[in-house]
PDB file of N, CA and C in Angstrom:
ATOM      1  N   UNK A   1     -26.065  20.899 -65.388  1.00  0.00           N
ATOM      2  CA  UNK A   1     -27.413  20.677 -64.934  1.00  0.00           C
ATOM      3  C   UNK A   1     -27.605  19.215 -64.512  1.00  0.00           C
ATOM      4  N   UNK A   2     -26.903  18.469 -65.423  1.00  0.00           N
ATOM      5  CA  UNK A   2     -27.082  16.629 -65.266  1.00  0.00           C
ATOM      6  C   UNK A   2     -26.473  16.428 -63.149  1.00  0.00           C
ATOM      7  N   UNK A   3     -25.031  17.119 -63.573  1.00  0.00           N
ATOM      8  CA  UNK A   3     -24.407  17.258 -62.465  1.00  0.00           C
ATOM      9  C   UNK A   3     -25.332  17.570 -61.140  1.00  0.00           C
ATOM     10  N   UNK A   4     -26.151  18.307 -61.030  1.00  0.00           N
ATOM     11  CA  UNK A   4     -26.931  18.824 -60.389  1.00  0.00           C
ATOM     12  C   UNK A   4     -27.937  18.014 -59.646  1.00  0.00           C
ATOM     13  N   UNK A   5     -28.586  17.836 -60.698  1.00  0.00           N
ATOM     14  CA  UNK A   5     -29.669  16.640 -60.462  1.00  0.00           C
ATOM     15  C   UNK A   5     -29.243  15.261 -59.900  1.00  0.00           C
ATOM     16  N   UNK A   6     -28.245  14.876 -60.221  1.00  0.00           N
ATOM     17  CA  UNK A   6     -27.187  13.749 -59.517  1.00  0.00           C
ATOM     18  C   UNK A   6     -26.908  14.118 -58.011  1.00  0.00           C
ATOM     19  N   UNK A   7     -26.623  14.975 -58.021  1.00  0.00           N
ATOM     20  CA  UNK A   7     -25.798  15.800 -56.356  1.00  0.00           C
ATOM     21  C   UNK A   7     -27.090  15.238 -56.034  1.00  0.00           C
ATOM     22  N   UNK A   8     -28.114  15.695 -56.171  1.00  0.00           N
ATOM     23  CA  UNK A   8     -29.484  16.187 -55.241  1.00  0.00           C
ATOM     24  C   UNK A   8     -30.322  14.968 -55.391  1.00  0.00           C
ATOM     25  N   UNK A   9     -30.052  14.361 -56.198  1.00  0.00           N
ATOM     26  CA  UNK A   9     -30.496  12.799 -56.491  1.00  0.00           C
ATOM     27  C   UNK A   9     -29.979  12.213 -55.326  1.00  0.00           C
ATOM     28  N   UNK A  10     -28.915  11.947 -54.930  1.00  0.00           N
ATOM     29  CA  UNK A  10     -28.052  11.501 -54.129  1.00  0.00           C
ATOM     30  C   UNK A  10     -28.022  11.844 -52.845  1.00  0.00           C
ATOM     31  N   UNK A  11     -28.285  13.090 -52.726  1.00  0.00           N
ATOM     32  CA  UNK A  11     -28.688  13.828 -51.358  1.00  0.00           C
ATOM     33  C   UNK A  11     -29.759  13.399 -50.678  1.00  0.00           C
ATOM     34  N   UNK A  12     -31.127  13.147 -51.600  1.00  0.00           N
ATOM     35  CA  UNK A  12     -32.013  12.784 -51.085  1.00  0.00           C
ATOM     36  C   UNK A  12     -32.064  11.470 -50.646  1.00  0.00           C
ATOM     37  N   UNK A  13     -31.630  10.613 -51.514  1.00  0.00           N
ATOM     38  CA  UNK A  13     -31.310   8.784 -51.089  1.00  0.00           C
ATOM     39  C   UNK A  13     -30.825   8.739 -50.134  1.00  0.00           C
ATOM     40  N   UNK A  14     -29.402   9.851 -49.684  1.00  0.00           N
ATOM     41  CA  UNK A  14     -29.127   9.389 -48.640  1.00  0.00           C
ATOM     42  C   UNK A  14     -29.720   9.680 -47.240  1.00  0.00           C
ATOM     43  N   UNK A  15     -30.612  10.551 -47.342  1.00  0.00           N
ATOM     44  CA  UNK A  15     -31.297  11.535 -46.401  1.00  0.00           C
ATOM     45  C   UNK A  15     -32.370  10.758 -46.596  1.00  0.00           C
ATOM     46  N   UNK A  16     -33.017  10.267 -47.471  1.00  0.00           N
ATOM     47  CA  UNK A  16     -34.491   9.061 -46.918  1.00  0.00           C
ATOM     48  C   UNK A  16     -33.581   7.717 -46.451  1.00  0.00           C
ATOM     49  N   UNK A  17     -32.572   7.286 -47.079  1.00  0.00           N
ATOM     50  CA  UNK A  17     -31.741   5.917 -46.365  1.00  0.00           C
ATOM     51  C   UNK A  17     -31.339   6.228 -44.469  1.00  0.00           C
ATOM     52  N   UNK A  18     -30.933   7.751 -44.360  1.00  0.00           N
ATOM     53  CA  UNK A  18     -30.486   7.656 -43.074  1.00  0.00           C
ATOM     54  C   UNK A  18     -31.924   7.821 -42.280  1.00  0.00           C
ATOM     55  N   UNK A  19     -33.075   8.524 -42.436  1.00  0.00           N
ATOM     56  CA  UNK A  19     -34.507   8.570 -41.928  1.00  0.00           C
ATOM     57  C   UNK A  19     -34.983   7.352 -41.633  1.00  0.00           C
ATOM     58  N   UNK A  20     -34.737   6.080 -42.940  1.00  0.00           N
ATOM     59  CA  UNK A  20     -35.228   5.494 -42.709  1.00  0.00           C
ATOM     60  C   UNK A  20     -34.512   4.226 -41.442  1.00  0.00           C
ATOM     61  N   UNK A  21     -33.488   4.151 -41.545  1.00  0.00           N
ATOM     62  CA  UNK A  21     -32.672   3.369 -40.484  1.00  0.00           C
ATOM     63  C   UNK A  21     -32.934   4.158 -38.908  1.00  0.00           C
ATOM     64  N   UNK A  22     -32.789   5.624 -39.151  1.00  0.00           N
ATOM     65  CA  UNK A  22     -32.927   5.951 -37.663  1.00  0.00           C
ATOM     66  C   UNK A  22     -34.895   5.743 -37.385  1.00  0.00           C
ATOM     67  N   UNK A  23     -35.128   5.651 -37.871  1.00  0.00           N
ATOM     68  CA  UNK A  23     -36.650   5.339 -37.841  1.00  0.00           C
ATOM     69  C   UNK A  23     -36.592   3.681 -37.096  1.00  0.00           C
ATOM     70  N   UNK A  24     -36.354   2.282 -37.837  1.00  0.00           N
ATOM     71  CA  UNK A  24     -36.213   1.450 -37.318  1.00  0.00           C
ATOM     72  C   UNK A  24     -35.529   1.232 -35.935  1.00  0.00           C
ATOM     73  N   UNK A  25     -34.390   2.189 -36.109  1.00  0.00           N
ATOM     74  CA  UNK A  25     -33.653   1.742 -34.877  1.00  0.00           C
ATOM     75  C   UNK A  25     -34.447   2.646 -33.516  1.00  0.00           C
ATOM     76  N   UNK A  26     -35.373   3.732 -33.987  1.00  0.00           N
ATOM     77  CA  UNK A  26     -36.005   4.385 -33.025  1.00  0.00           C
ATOM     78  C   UNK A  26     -37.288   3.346 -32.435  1.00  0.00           C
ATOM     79  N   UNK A  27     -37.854   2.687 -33.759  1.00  0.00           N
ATOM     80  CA  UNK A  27     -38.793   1.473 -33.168  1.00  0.00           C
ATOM     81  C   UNK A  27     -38.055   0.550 -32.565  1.00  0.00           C
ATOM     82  N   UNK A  28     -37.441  -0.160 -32.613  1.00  0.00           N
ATOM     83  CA  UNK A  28     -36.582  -1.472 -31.873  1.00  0.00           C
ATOM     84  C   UNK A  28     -36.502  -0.718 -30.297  1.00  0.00           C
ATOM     85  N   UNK A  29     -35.920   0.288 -30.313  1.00  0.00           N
ATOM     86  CA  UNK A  29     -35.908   1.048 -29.056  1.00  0.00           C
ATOM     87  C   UNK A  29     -36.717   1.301 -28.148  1.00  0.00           C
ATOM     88  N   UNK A  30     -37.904   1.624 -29.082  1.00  0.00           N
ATOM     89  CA  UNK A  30     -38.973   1.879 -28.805  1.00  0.00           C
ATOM     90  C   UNK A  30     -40.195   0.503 -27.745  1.00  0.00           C
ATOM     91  N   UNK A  31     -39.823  -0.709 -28.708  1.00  0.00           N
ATOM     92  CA  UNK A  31     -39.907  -1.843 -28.305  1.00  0.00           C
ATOM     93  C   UNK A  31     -39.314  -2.227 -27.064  1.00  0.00           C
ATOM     94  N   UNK A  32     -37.872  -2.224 -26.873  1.00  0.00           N
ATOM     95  CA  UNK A  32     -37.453  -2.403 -25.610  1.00  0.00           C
ATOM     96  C   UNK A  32     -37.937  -2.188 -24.407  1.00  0.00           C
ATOM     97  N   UNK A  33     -38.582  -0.241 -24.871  1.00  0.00           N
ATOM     98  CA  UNK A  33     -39.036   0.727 -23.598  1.00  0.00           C
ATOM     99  C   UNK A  33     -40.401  -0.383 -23.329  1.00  0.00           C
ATOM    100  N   UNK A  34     -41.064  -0.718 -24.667  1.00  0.00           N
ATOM    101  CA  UNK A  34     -42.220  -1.629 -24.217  1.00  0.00           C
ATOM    102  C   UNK A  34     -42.179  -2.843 -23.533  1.00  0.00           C
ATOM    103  N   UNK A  35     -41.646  -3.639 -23.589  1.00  0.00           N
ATOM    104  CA  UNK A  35     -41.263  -4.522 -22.586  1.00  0.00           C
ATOM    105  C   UNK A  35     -41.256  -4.542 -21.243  1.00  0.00           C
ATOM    106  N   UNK A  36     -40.379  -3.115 -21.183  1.00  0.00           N
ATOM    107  CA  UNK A  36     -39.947  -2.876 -19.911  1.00  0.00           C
ATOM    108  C   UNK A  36     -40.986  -2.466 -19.263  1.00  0.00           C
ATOM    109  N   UNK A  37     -41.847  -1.781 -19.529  1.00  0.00           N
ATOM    110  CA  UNK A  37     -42.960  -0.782 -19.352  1.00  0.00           C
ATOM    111  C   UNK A  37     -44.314  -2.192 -18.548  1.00  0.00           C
ATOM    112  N   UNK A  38     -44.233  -3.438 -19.751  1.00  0.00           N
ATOM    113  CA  UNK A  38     -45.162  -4.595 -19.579  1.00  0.00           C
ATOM    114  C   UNK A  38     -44.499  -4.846 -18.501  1.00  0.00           C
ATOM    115  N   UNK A  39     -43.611  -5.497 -18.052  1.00  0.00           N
ATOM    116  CA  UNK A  39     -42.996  -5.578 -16.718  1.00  0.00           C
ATOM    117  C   UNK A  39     -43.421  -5.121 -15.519  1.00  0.00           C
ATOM    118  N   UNK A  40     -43.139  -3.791 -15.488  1.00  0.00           N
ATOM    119  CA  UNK A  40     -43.490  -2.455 -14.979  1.00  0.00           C
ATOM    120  C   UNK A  40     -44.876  -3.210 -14.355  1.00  0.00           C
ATOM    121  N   UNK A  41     -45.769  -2.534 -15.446  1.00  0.00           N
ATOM    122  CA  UNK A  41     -47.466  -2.628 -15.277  1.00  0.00           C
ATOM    123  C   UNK A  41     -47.918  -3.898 -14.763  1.00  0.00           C
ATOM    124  N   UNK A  42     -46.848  -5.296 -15.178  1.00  0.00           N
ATOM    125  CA  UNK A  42     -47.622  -6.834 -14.703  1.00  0.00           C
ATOM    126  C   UNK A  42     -47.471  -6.557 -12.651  1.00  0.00           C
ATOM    127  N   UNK A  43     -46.043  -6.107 -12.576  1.00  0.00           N
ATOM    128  CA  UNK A  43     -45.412  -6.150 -11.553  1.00  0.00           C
ATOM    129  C   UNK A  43     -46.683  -5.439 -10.352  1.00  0.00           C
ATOM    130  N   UNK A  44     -46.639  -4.286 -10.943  1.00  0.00           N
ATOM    131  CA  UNK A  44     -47.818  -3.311 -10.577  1.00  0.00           C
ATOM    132  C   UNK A  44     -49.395  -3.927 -10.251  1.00  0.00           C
ATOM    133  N   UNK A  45     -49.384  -4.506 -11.505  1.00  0.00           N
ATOM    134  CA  UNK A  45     -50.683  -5.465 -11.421  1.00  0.00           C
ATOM    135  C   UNK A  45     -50.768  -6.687 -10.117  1.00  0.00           C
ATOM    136  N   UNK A  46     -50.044  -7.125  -9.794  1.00  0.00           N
ATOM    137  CA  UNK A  46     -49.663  -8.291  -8.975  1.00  0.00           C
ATOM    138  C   UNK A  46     -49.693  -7.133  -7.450  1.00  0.00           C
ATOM    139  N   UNK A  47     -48.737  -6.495  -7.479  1.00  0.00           N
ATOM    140  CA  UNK A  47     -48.989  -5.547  -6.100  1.00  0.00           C
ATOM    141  C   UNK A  47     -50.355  -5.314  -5.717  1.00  0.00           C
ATOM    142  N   UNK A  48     -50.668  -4.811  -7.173  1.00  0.00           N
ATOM    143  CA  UNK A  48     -52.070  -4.048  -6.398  1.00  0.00           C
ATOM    144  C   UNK A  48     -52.929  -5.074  -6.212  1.00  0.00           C
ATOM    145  N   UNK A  49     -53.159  -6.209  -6.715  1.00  0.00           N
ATOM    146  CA  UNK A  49     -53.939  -7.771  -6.286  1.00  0.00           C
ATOM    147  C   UNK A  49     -53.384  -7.983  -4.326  1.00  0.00           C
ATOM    148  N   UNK A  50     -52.754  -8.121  -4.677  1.00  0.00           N
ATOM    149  CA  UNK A  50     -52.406  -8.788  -3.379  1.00  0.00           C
ATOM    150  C   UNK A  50     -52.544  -8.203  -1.794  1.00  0.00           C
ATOM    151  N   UNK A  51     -52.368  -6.308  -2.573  1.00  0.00           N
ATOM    152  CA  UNK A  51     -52.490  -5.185  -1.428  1.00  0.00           C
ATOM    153  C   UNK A  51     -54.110  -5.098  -1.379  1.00  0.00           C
ATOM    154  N   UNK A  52     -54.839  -5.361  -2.488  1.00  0.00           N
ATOM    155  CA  UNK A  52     -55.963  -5.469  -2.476  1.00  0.00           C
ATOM    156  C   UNK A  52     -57.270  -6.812  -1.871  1.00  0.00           C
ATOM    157  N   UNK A  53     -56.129  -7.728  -1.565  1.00  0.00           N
ATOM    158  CA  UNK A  53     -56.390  -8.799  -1.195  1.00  0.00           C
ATOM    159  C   UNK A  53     -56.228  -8.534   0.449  1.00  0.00           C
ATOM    160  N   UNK A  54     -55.101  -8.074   1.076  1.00  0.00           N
ATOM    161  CA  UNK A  54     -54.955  -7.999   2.358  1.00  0.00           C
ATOM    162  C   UNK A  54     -55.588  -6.526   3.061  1.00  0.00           C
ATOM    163  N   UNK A  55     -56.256  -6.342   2.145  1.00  0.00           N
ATOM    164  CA  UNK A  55     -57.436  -5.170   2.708  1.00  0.00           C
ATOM    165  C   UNK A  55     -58.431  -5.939   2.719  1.00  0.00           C
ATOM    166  N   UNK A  56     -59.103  -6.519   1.917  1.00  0.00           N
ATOM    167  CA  UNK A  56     -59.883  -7.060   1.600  1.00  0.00           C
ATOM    168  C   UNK A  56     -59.996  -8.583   3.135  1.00  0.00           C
ATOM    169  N   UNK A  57     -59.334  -9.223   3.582  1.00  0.00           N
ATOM    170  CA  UNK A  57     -58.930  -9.734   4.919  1.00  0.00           C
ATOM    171  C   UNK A  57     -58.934  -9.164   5.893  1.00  0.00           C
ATOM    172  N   UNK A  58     -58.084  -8.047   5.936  1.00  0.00           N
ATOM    173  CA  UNK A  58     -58.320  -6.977   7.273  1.00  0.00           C
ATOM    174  C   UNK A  58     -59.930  -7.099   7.436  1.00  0.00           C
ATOM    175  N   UNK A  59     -60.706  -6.403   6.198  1.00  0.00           N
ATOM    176  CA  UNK A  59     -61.821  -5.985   6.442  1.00  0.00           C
ATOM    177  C   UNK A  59     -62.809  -7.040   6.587  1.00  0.00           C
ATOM    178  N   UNK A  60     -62.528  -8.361   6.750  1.00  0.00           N
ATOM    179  CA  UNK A  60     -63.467  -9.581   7.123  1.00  0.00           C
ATOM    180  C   UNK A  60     -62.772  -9.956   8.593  1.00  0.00           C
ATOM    181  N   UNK A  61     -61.717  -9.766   8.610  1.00  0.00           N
ATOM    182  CA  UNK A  61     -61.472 -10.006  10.209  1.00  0.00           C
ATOM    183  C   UNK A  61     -62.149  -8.675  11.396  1.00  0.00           C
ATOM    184  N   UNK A  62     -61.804  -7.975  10.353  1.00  0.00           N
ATOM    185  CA  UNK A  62     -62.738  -6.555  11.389  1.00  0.00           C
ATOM    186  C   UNK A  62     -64.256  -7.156  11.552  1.00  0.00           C
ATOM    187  N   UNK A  63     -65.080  -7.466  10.846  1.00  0.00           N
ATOM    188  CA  UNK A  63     -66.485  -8.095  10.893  1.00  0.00           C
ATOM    189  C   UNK A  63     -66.329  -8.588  11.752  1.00  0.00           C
ATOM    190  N   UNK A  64     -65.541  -9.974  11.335  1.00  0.00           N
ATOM    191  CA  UNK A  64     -65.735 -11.603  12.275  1.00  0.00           C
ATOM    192  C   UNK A  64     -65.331 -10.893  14.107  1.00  0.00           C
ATOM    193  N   UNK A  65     -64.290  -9.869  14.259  1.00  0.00           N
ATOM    194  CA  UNK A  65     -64.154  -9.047  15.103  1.00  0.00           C
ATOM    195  C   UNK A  65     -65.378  -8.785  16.097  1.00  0.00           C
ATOM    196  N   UNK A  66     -66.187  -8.328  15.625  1.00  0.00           N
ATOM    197  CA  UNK A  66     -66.886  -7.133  15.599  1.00  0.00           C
ATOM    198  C   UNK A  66     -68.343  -8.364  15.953  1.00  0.00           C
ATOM    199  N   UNK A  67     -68.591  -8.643  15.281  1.00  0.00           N
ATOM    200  CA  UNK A  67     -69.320 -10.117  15.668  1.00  0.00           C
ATOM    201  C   UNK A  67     -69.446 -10.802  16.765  1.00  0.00           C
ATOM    202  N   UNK A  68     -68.061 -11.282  17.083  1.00  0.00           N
ATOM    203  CA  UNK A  68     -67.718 -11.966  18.131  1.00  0.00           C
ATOM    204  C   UNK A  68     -67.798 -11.212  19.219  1.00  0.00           C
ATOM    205  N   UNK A  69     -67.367  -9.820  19.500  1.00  0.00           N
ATOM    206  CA  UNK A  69     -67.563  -8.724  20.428  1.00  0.00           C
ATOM    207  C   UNK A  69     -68.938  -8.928  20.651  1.00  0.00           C
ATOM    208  N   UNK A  70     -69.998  -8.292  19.857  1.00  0.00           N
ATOM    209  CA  UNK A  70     -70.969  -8.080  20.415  1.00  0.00           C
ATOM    210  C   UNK A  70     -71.797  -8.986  20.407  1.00  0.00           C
ATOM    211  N   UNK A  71     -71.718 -10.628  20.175  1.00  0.00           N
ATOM    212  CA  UNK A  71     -71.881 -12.037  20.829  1.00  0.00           C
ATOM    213  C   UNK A  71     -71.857 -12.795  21.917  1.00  0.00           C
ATOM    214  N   UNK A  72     -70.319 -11.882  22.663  1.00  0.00           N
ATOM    215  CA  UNK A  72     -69.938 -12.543  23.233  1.00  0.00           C
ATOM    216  C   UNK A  72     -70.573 -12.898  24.757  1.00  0.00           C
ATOM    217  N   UNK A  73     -70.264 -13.688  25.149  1.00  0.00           N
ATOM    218  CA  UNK A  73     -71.147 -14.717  26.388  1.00  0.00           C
ATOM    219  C   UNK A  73     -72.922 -14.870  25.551  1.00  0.00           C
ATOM    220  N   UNK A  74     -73.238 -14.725  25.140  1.00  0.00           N
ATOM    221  CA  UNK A  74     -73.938 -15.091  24.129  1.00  0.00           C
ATOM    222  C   UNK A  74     -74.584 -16.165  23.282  1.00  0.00           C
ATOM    223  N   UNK A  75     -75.324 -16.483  23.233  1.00  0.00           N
ATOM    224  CA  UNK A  75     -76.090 -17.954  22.195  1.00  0.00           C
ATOM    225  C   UNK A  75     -75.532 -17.307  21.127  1.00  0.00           C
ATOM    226  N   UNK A  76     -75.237 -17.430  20.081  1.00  0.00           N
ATOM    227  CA  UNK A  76     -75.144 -17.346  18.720  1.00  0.00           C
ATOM    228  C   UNK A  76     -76.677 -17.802  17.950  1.00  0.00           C
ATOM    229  N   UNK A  77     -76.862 -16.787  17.131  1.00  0.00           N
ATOM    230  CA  UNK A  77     -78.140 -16.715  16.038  1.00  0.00           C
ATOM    231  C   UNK A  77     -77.447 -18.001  15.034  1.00  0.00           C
ATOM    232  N   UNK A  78     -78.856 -18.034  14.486  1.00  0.00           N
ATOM    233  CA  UNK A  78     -78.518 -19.183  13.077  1.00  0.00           C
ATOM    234  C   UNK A  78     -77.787 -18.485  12.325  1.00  0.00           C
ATOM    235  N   UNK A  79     -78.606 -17.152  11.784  1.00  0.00           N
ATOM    236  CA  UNK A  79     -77.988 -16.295  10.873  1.00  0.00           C
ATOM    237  C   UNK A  79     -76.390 -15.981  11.131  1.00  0.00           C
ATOM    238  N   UNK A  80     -76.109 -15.289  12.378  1.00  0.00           N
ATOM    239  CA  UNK A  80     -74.896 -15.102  12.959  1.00  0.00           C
ATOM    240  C   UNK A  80     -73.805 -16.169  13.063  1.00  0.00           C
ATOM    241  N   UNK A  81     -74.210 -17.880  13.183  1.00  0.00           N
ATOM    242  CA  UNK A  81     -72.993 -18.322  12.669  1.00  0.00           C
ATOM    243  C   UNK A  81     -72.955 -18.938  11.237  1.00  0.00           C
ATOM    244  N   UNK A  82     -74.077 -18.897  10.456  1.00  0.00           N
ATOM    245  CA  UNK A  82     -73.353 -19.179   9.547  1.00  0.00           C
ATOM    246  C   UNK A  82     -72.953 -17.492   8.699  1.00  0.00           C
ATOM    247  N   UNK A  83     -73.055 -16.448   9.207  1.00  0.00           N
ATOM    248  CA  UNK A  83     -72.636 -15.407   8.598  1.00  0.00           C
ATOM    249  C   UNK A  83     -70.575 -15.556   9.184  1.00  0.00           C
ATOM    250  N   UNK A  84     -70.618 -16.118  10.261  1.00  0.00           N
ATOM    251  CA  UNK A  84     -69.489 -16.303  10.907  1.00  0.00           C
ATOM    252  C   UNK A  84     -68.456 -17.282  10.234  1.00  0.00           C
ATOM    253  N   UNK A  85     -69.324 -18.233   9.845  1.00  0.00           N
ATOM    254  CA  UNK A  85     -68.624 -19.496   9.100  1.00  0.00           C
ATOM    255  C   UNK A  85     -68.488 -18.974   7.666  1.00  0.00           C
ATOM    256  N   UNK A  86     -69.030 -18.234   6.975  1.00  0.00           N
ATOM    257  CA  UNK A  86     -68.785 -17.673   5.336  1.00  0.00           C
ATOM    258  C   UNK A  86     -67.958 -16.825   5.870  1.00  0.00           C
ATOM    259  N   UNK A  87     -67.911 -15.821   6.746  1.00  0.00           N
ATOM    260  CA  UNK A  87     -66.627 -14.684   6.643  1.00  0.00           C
ATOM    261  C   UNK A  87     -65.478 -15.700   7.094  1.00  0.00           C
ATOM    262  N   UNK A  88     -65.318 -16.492   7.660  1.00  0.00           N
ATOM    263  CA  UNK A  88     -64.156 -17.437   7.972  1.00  0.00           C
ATOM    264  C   UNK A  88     -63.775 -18.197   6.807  1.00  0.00           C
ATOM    265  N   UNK A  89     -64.851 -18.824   6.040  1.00  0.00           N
ATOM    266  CA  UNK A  89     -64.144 -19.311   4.918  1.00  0.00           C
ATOM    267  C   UNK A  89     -63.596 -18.608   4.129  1.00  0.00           C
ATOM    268  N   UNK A  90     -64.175 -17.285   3.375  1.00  0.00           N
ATOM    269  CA  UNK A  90     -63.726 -16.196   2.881  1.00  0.00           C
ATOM    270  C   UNK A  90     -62.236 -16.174   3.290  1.00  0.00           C
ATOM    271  N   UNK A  91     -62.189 -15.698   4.558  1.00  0.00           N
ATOM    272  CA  UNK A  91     -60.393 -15.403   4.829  1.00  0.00           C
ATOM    273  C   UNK A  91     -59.543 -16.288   4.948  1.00  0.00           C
ATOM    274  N   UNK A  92     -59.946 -17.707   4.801  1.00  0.00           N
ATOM    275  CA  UNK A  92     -59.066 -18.649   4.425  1.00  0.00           C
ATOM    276  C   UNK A  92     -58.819 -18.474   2.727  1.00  0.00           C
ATOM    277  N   UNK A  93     -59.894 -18.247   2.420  1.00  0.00           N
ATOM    278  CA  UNK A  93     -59.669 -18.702   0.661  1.00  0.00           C
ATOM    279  C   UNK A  93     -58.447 -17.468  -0.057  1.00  0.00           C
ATOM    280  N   UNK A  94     -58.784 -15.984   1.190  1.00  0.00           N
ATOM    281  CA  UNK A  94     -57.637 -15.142   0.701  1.00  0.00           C
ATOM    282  C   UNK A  94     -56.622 -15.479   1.280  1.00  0.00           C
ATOM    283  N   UNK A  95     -56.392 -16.373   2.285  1.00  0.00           N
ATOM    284  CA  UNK A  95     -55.254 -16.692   2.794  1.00  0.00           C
ATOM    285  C   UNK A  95     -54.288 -17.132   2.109  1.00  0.00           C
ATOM    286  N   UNK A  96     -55.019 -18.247   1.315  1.00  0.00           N
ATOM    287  CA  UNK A  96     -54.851 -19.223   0.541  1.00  0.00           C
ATOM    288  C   UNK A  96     -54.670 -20.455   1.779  1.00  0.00           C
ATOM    289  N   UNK A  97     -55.476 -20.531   2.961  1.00  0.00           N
ATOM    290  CA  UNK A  97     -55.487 -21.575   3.480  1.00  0.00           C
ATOM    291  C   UNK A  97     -56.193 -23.055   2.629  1.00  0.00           C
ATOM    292  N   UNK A  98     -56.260 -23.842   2.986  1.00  0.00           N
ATOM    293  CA  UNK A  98     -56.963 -24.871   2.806  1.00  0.00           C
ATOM    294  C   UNK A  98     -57.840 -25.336   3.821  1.00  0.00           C
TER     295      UNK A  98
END
C-alpha cells in the first residue's frame, strides 16, 4: 500500500513538474508571438498614418483645384484667398514642407 502511494506520489510531481515547465515555456512563446504581433500592429499603425495622410492631401489639392478652376481669370474674394492660403498651408504641413 506504502508502495502505492509512493508510485502515485511520484506520478503526480512529475506530471504537475512537466505542466508546469510546459506552461512557462508555452508563455515565453507566447511572449515572442507578442512582440512580433507589436511590430506587426506599430508597422500597421505607421501605414495607415501616412496612407491616411496622403488622402488627406489629395483631398486639399482637389479643393485648392477646384477653387482655382472656378476663379479663374477672376478677382479672387477675401474669403477665397485666404481659404486658398489655409488649404496651402495645410498641404505643406502634410508634406512636411517648411
Amino acid at each position: 500500500m506504502k508502495k502505492t502511494i509512493t508510485i502515485l506520489t511520484m506520478i503526480t510531481l512529475i506530471t504537475g513538474v512537466l505542466g508546469c515547465l510546459w506552461s512557462y515555456d508555452k508563455s515565453k512563446a507566447d511572449a515572442a508571438d507578442l512582440m512580433v504581433i507589436r511590430a506587426q500592429i506599430q508597422h500597421l499603425q505607421v501605414a495607415f498614418t501616412e496612407a491616411e495622410k496622403r488622402r488627406r492631401a489629395n483631398d486639399i489639392e482637389q479643393r485648392i483645384w477646384t477653387l482655382e478652376d472656378r476663379f479663374e481669370g477672376r478677382q479672387l474674394t477675401q474669403s477665397v484667398k485666404e481659404e486658398l492660403r489655409r488649404l496651402n498651408k495645410e498641404l505643406k504641413e502634410l508634406r512636411g514642407d517648411k
